[in-house]
C-alpha atoms as a PDB file:
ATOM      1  CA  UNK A   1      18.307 -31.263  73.271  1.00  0.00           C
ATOM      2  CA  UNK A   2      17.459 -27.890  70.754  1.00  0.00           C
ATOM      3  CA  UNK A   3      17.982 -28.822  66.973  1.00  0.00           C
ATOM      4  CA  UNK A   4      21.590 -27.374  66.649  1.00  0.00           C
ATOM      5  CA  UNK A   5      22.657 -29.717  69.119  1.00  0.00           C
ATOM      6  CA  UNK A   6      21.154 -32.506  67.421  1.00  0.00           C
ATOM      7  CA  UNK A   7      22.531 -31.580  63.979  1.00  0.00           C
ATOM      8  CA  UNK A   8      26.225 -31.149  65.965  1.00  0.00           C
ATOM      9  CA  UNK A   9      25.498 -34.859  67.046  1.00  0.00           C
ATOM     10  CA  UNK A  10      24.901 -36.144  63.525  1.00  0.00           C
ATOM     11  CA  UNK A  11      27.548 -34.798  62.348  1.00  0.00           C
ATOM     12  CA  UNK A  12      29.990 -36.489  64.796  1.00  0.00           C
ATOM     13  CA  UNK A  13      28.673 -39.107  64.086  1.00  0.00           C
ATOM     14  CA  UNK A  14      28.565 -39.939  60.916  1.00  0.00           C
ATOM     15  CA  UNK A  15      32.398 -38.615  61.480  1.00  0.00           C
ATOM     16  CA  UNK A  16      33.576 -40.196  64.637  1.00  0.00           C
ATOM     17  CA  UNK A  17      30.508 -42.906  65.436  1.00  0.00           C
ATOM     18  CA  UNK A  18      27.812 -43.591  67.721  1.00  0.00           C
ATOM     19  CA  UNK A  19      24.821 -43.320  64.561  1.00  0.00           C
ATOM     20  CA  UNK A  20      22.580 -45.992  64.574  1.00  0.00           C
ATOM     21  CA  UNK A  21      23.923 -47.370  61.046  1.00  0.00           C
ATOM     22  CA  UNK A  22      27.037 -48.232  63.438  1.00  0.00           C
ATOM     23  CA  UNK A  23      29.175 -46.727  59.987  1.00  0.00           C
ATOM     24  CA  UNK A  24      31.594 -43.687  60.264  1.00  0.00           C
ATOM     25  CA  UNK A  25      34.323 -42.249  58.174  1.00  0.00           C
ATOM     26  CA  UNK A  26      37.180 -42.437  60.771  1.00  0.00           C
ATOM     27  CA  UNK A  27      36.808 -46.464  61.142  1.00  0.00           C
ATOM     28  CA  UNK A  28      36.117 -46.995  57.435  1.00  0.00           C
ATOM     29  CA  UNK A  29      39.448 -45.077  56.595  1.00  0.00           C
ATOM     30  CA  UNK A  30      41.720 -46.306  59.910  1.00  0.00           C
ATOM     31  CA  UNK A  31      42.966 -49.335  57.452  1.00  0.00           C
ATOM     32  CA  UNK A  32      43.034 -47.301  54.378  1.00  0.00           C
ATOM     33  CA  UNK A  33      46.751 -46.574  53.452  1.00  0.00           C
ATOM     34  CA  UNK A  34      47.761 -43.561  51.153  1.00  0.00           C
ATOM     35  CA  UNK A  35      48.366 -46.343  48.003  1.00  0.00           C
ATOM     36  CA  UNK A  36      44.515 -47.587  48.578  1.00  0.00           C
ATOM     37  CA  UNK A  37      43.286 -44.403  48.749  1.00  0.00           C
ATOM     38  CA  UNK A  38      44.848 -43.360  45.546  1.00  0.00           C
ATOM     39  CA  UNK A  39      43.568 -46.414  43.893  1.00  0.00           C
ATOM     40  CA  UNK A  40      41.656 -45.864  40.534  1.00  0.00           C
ATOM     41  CA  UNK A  41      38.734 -48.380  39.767  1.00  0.00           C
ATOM     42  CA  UNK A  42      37.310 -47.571  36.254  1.00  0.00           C
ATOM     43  CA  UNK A  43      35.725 -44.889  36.358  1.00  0.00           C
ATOM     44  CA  UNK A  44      35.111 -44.237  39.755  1.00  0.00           C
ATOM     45  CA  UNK A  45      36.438 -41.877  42.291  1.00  0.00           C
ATOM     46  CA  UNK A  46      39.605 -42.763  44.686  1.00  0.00           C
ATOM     47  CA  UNK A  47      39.005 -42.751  48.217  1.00  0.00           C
ATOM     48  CA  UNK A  48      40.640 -39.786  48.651  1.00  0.00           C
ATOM     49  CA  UNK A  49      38.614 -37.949  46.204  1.00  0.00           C
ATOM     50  CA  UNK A  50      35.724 -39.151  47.641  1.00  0.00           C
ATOM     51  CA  UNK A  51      37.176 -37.708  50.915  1.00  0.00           C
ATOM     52  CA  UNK A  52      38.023 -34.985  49.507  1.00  0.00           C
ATOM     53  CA  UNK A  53      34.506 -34.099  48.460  1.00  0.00           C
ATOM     54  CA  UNK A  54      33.340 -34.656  51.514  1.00  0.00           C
ATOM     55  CA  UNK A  55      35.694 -32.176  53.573  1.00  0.00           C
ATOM     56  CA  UNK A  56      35.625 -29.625  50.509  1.00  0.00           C
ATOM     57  CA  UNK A  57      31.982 -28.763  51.486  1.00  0.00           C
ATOM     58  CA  UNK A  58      32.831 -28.976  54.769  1.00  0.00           C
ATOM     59  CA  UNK A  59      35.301 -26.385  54.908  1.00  0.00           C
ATOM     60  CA  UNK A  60      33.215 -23.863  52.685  1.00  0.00           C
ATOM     61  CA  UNK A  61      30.521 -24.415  55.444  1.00  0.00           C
ATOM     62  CA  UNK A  62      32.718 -24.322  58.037  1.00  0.00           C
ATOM     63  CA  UNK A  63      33.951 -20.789  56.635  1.00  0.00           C
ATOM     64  CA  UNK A  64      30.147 -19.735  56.756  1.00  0.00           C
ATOM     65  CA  UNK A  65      29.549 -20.170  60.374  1.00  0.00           C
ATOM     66  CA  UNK A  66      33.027 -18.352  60.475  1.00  0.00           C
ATOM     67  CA  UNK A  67      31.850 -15.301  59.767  1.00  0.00           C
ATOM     68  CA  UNK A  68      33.116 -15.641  56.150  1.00  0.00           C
ATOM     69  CA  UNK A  69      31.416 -15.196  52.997  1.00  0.00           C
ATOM     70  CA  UNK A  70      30.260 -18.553  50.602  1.00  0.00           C
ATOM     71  CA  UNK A  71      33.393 -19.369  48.334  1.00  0.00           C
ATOM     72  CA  UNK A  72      32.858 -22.368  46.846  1.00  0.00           C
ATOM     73  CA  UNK A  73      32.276 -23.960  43.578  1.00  0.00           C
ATOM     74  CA  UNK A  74      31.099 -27.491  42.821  1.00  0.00           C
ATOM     75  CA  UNK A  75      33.617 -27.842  39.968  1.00  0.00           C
ATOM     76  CA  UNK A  76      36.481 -27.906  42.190  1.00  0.00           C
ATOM     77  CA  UNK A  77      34.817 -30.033  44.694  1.00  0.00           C
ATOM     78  CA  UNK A  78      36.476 -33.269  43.373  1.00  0.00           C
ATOM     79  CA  UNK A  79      40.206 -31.201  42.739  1.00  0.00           C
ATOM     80  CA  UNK A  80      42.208 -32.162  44.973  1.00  0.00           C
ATOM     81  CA  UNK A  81      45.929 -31.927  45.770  1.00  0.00           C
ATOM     82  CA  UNK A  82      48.240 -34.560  44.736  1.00  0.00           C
ATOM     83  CA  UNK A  83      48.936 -37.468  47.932  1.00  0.00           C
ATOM     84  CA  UNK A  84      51.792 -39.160  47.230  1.00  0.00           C
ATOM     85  CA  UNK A  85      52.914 -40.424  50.667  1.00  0.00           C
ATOM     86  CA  UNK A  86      51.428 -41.416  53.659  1.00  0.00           C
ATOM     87  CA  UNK A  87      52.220 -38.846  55.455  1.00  0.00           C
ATOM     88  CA  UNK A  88      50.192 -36.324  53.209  1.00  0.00           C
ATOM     89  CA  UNK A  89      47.031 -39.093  53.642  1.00  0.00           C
ATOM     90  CA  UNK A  90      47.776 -39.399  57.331  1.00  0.00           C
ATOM     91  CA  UNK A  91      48.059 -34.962  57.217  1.00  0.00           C
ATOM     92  CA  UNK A  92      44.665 -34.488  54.897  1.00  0.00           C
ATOM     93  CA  UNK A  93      43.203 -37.416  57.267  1.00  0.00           C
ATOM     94  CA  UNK A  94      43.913 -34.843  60.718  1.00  0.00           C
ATOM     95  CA  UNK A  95      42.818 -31.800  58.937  1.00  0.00           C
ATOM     96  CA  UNK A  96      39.448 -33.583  57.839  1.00  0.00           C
ATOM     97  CA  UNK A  97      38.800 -34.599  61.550  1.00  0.00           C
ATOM     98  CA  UNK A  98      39.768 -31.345  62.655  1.00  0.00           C
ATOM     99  CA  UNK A  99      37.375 -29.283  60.357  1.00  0.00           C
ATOM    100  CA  UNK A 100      34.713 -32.066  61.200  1.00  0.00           C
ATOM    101  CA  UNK A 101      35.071 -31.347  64.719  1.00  0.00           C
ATOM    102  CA  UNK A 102      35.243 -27.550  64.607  1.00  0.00           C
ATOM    103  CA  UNK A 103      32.200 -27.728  62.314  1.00  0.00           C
ATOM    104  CA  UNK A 104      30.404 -29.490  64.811  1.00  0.00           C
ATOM    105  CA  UNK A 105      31.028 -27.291  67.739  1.00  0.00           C
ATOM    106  CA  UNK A 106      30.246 -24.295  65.740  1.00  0.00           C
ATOM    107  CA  UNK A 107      26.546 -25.839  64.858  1.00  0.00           C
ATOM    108  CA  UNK A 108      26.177 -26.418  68.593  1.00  0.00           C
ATOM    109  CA  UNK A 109      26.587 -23.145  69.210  1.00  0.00           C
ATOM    110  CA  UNK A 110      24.091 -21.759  66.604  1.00  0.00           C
ATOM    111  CA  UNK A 111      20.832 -20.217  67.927  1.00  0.00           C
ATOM    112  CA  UNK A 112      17.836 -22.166  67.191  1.00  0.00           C
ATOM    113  CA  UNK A 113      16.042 -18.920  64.948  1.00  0.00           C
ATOM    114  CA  UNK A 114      19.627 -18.891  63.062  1.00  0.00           C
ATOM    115  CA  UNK A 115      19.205 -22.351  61.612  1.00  0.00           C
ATOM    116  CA  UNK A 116      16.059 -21.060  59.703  1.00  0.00           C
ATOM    117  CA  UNK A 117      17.568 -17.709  58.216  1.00  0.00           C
ATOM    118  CA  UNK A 118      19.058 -17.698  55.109  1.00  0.00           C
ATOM    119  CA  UNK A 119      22.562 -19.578  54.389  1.00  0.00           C
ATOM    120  CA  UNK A 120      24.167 -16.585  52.683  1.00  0.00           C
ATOM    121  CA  UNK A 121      21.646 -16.340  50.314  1.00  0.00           C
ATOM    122  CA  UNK A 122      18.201 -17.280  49.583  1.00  0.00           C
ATOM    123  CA  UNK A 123      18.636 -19.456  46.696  1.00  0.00           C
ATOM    124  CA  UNK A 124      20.733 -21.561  49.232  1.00  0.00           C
ATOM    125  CA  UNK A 125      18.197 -22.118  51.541  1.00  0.00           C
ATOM    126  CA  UNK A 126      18.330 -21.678  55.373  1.00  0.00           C
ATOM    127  CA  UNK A 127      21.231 -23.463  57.451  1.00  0.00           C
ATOM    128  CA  UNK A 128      19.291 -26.167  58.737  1.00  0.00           C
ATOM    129  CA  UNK A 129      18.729 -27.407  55.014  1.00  0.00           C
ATOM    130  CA  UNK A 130      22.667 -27.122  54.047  1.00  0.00           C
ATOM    131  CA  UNK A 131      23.848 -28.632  57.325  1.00  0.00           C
ATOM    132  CA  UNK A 132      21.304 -31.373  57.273  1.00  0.00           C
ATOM    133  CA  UNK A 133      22.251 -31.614  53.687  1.00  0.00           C
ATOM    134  CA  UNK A 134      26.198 -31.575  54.314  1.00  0.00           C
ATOM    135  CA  UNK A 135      25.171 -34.952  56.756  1.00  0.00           C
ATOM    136  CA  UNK A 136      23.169 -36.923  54.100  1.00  0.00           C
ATOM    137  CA  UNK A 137      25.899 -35.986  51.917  1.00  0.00           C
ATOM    138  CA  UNK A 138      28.706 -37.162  53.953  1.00  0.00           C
ATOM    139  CA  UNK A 139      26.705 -40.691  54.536  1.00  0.00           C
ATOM    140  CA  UNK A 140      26.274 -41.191  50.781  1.00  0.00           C
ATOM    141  CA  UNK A 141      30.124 -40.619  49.954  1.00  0.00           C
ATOM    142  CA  UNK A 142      30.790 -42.853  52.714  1.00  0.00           C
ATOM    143  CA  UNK A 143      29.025 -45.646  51.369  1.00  0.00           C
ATOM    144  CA  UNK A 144      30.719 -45.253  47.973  1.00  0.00           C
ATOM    145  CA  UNK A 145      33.682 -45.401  50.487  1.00  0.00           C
ATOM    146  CA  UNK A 146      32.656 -48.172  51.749  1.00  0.00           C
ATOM    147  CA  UNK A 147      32.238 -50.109  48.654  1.00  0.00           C
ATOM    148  CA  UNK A 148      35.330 -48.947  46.978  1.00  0.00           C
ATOM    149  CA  UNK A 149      36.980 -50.280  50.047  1.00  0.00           C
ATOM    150  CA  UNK A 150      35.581 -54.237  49.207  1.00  0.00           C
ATOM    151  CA  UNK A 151      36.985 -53.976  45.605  1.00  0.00           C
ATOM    152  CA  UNK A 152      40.402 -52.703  46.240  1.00  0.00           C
ATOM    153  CA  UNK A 153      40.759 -55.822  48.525  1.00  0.00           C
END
């Protein structure tokens, strides 16, 4: 298996399962409900902030392997629009598996030399470094996820 299809790997799994820490942020939100979500524990992040995060780097990647240019900005990484229902958590919920799963297929397409050429720019680094990056990122949100979870029970 060539690197871009392990990175694609990773990051189903740390989205859908299978990763050897047997955690994933589908199953840790299936029970989560719009209200829990939306929960505010002193000063923490909700859920669905934290979720937000997550997918808002996503997406900017996403946009990269696209074709698109780099438009994001880590001040409105934690911004996100009001959910006030379940159906907008159970909407933002498909559109984060969706953009996880597109994100994925695009790395497995990526060409081994392109995952060591410059993401954008050279003060970002090369892909391999931002994707593996997005991945360690997504595990550490998910276990603040994970712990916000145990208090709002």
């Amino acid at each position: 298996m060539n690197t871009s299809k392990h990175l694609s790997k990773h990051i189903r799994e740390v989205f859908f399962g299978g990763n050897w820490t047997h955690s994933n942020l589908k199953s840790n939100l299936q029970d989560i409900n719009w209200k829990k979500a939306t929960t505010k524990i002193d000063s923490f992040n909700t859920i669905a902030t934290l979720v937000y995060h997550i997918n808002y780097y996503i997406q900017a990647a996403l946009k990269v392997l696209e074709g698109h240019d780099l438009d994001a900005k880590d001040k409105l990484s934690f911004d996100h629009p009001s959910i006030a229902s379940q159906t907008d958590w159970d909407n933002f919920l498909n559109e984060v598996w969706i953009n996880a799963e597109k994100f994925a297929a695009l790395i497995e397409q990526l060409p081994e030399e392109k995952l060591w050429a410059d993401f954008t720019d050279q003060k970002y680094g090369n892909y391999y470094r931002n994707i593996s990056g997005i991945i360690e990122h997504t595990h550490y949100h998910l276990g603040q996820i994970v712990i916000l979870k145990k208090l709002i029970k």
